[in-house]
Protein backbone atom coordinates (compact mmCIF):
# COMPACT_ATOMS: atom_id res chain seq x y z
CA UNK A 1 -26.86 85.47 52.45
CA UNK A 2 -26.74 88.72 53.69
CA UNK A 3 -30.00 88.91 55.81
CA UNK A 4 -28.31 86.18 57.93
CA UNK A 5 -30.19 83.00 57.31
CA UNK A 6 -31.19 80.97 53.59
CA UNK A 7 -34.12 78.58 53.86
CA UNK A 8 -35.00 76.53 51.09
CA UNK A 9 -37.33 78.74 49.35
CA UNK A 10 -34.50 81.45 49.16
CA UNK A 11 -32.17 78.97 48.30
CA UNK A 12 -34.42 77.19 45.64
CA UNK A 13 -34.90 80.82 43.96
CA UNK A 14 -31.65 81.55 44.25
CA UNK A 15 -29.94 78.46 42.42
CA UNK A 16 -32.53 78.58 39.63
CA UNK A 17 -32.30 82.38 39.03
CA UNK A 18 -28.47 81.53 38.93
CA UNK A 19 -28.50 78.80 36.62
CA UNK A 20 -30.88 80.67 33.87
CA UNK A 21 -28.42 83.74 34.11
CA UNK A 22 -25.22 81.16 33.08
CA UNK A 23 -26.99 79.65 30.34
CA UNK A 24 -27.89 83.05 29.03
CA UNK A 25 -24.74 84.27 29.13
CA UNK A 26 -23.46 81.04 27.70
CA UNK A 27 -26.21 81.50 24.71
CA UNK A 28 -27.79 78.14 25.82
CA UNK A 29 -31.28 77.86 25.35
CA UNK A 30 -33.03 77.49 28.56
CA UNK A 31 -35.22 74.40 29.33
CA UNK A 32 -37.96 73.51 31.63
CA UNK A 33 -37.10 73.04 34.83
CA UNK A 34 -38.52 69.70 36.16
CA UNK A 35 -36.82 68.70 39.06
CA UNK A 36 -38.59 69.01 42.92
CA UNK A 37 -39.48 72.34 44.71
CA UNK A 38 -38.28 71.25 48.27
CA UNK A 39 -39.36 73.28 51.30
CA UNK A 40 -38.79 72.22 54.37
CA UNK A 41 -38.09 75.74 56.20
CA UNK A 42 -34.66 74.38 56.90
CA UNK A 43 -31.61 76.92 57.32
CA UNK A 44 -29.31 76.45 54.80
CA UNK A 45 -27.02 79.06 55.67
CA UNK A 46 -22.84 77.75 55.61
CA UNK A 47 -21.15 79.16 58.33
CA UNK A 48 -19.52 82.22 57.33
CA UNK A 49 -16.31 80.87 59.42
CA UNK A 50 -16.33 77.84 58.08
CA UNK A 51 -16.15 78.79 54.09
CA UNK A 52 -14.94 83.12 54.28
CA UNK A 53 -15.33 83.23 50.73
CA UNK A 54 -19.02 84.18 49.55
CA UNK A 55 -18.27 83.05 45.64
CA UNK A 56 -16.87 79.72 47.33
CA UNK A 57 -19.99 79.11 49.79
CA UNK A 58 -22.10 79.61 46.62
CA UNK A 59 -20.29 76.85 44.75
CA UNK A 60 -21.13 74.65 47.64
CA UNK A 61 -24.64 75.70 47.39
CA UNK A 62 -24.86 75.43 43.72
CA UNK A 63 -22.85 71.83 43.47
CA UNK A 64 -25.16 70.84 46.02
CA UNK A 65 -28.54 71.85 44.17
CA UNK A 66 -27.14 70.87 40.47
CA UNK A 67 -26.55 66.92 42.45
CA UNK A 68 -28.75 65.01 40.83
CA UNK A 69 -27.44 61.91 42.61
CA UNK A 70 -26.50 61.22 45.88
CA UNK A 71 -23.24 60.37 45.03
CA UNK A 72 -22.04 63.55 43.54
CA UNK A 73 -23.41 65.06 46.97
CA UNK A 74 -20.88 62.54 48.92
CA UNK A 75 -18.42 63.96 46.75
CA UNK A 76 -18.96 67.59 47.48
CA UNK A 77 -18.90 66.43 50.76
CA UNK A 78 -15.56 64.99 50.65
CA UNK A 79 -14.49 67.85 48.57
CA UNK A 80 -15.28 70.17 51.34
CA UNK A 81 -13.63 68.65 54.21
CA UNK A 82 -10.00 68.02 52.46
CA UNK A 83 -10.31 72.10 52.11
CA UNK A 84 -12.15 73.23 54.58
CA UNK A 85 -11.55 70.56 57.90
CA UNK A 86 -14.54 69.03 59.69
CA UNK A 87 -17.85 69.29 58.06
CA UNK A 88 -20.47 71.70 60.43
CA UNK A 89 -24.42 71.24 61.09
CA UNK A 90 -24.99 74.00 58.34
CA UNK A 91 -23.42 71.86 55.63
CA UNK A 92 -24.71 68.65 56.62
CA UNK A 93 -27.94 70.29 56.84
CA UNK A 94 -27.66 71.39 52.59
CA UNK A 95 -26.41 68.02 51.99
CA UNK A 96 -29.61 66.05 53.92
CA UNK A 97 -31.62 68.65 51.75
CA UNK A 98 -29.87 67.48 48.78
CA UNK A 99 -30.48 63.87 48.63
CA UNK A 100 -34.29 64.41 49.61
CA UNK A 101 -34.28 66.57 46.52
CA UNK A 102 -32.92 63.89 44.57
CA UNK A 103 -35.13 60.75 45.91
CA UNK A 104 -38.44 63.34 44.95
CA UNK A 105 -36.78 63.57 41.65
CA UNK A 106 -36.12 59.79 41.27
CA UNK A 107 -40.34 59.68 41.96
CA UNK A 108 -41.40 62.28 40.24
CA UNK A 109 -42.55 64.24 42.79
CA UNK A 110 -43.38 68.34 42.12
CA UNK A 111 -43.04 69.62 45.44
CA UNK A 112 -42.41 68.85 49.35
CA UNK A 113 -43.94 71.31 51.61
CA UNK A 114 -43.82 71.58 55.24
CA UNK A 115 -46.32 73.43 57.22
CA UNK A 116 -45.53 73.45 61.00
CA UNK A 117 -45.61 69.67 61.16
CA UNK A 118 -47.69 68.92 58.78
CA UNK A 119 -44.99 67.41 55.15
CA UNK A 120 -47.06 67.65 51.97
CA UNK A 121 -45.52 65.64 49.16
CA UNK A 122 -47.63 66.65 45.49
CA UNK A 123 -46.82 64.17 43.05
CA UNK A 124 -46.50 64.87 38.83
CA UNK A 125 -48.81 62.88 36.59
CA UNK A 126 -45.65 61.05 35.48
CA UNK A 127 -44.62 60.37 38.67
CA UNK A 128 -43.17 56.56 39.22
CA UNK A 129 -45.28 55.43 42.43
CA UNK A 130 -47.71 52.42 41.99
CA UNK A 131 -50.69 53.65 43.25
CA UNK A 132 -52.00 50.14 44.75
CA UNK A 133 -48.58 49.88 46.95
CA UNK A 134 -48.88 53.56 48.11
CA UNK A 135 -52.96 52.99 49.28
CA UNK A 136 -51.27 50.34 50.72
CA UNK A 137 -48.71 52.05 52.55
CA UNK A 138 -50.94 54.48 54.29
CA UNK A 139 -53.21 52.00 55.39
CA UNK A 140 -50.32 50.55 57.34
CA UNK A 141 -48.81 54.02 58.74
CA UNK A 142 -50.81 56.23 60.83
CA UNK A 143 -48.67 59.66 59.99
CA UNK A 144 -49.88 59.41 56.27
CA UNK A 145 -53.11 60.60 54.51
CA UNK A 146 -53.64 60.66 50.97
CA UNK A 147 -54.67 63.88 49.72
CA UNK A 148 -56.73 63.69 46.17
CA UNK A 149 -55.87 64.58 43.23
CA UNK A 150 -52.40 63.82 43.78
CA UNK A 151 -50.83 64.55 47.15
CA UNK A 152 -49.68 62.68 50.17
CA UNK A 153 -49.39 64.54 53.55
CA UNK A 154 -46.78 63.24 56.64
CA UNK A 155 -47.97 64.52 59.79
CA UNK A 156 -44.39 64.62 61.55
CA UNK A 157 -46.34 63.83 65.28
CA UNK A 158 -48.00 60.92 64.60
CA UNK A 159 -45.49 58.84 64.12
CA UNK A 160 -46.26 55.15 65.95
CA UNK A 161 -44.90 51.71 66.18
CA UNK A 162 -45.81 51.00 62.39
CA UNK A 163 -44.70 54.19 61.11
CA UNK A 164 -41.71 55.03 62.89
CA UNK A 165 -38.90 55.05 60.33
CA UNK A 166 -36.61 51.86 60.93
CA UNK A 167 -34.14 53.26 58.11
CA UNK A 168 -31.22 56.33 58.55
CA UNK A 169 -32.07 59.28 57.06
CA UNK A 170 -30.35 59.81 53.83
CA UNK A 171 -27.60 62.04 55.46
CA UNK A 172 -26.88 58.86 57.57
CA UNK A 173 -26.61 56.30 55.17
CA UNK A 174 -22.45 56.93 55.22
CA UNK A 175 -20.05 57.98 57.93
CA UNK A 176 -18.77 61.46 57.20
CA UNK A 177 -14.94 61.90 57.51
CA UNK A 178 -15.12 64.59 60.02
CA UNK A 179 -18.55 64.95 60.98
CA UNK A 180 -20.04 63.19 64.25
CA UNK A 181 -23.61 62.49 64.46
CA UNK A 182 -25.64 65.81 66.39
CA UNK A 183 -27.45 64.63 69.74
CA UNK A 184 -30.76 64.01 69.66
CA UNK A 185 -32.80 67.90 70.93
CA UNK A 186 -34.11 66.18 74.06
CA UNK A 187 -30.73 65.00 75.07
CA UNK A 188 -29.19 68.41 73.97
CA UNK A 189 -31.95 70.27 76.69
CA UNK A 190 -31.33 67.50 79.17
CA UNK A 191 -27.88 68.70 79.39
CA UNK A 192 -28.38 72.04 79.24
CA UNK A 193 -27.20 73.88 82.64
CA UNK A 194 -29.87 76.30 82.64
CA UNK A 195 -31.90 73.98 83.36
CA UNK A 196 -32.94 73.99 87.16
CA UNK A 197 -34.46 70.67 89.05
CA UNK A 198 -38.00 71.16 89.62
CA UNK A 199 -40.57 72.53 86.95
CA UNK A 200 -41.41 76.53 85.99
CA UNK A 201 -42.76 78.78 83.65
CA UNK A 202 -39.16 79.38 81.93
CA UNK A 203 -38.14 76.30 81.32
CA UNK A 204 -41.89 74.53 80.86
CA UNK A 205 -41.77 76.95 78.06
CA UNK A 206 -38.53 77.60 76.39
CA UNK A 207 -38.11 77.02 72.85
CA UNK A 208 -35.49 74.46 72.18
CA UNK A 209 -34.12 74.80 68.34
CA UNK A 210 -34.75 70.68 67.24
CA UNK A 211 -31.83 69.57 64.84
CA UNK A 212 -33.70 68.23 61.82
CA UNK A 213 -31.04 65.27 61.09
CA UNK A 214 -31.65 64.24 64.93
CA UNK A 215 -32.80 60.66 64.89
CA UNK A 216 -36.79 60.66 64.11
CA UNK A 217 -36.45 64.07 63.05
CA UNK A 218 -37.33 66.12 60.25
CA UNK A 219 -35.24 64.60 57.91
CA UNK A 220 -35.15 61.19 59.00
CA UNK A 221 -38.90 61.05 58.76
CA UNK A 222 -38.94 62.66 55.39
CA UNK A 223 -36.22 61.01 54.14
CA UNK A 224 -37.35 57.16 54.93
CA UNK A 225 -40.64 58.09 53.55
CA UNK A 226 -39.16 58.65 50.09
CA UNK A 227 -36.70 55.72 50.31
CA UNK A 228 -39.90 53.52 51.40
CA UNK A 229 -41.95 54.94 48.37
CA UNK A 230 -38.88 54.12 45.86
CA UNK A 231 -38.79 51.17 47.14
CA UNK A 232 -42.22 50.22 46.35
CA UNK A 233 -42.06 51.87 43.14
């Protein structure tokens, strides 16, 4: 935490380093460690004002990454807002990453991947998808190629009126006590005052930081792609 900013590569490294040091210390003999490698260049950062205590934020963040069901995330939700108050986008953010982690565990998938916005999902040998359904899914949605031996990629821009994702992300599958839903990024810069009438350079141009549980963003997309494939597994 101290350069500022955890994204989940950081954050994976960090829990599993974390967990191997307990068990040693607790003499227990360490076994592989199959769940999903998630990295979707999200930060995962809690606010510093929102939890003061470092040993308490990582709690949250290793509660969060030892869920291995999305109801034990709901509760560390809950958890956090009778002792905190009001949940903020940094915690809802580790929570959305937690119950993707757990739906590519459910399928037996190795690793997500994002690349700009291009989502690679590899898949384990084991891995519970039938592969007649899943051909049969990417025939249907343009934003999905299969990638041989074993890989499927979600190009997050290609999105049309057969792919879009008709189902809530999984960090908006339940109302949050204390947590409103963020504004979409293009509303967010529609508001924003800078924002002169007419067209220039600046404003053609300036980056706008998207909110990945926006509706149709990052995790939605990701998200109702691995609720679609459990579904047809």
């Amino acid at each position: 935490e101290q350069s500022g900013q955890i994204d989940t590569v950081g954050f994976e490294m960090y829990m599993k380093l974390l967990e191997q040091t307990v068990k040693e210390l607790k003499g227990e003999e360490l076994e592989d460690d199959t769940r999903a490698t998630v990295n979707l260049h999200v930060d995962l950062r809690i606010d510093d004002s929102y939890v003061p205590d470092m040993n308490q934020r990582l709690m949250l963040y290793r509660k969060v990454a030892a869920a291995r069901r999305e109801d034990e995330i709901d509760r560390v939700l809950e958890e956090a807002v009778d002792r905190y108050g009001p949940l903020p986008d940094s915690v809802l953010n580790l929570a959305d990453y937690g119950r993707i982690r757990v739906m590519a565990d459910r399928l037996g998938v190795e690793a997500i991947d994002r690349e700009a916005r291009l989502v690679v999902l590899k898949f384990r040998p084991q891995a519970r998808v039938d592969p007649v359904r899943l051909v049969a899914l990417v025939r249907q949605r343009s934003e999905l190629t299969l990638v041989p031996p074993a890989a499927l990629k979600l190009n997050l821009d290609m999105a049309d009126g057969s792919g879009l994702i008709a189902k809530p992300s999984p960090g908006h599958s339940k109302s949050r006590k204390g947590a409103a839903p963020a504004p979409s990024w293009w509303v967010a810069r529609a508001k924003d005052p800078q924002l002169k009438p007419g067209f220039n350079k600046a404003a053609m141009t300036k980056v706008v930081k998207q909110d990945p549980r926006a509706p149709g963003g990052l995790f939605e997309q990701v998200g109702g792609l691995l609720s679609d494939l459990l579904d047809q597994g």
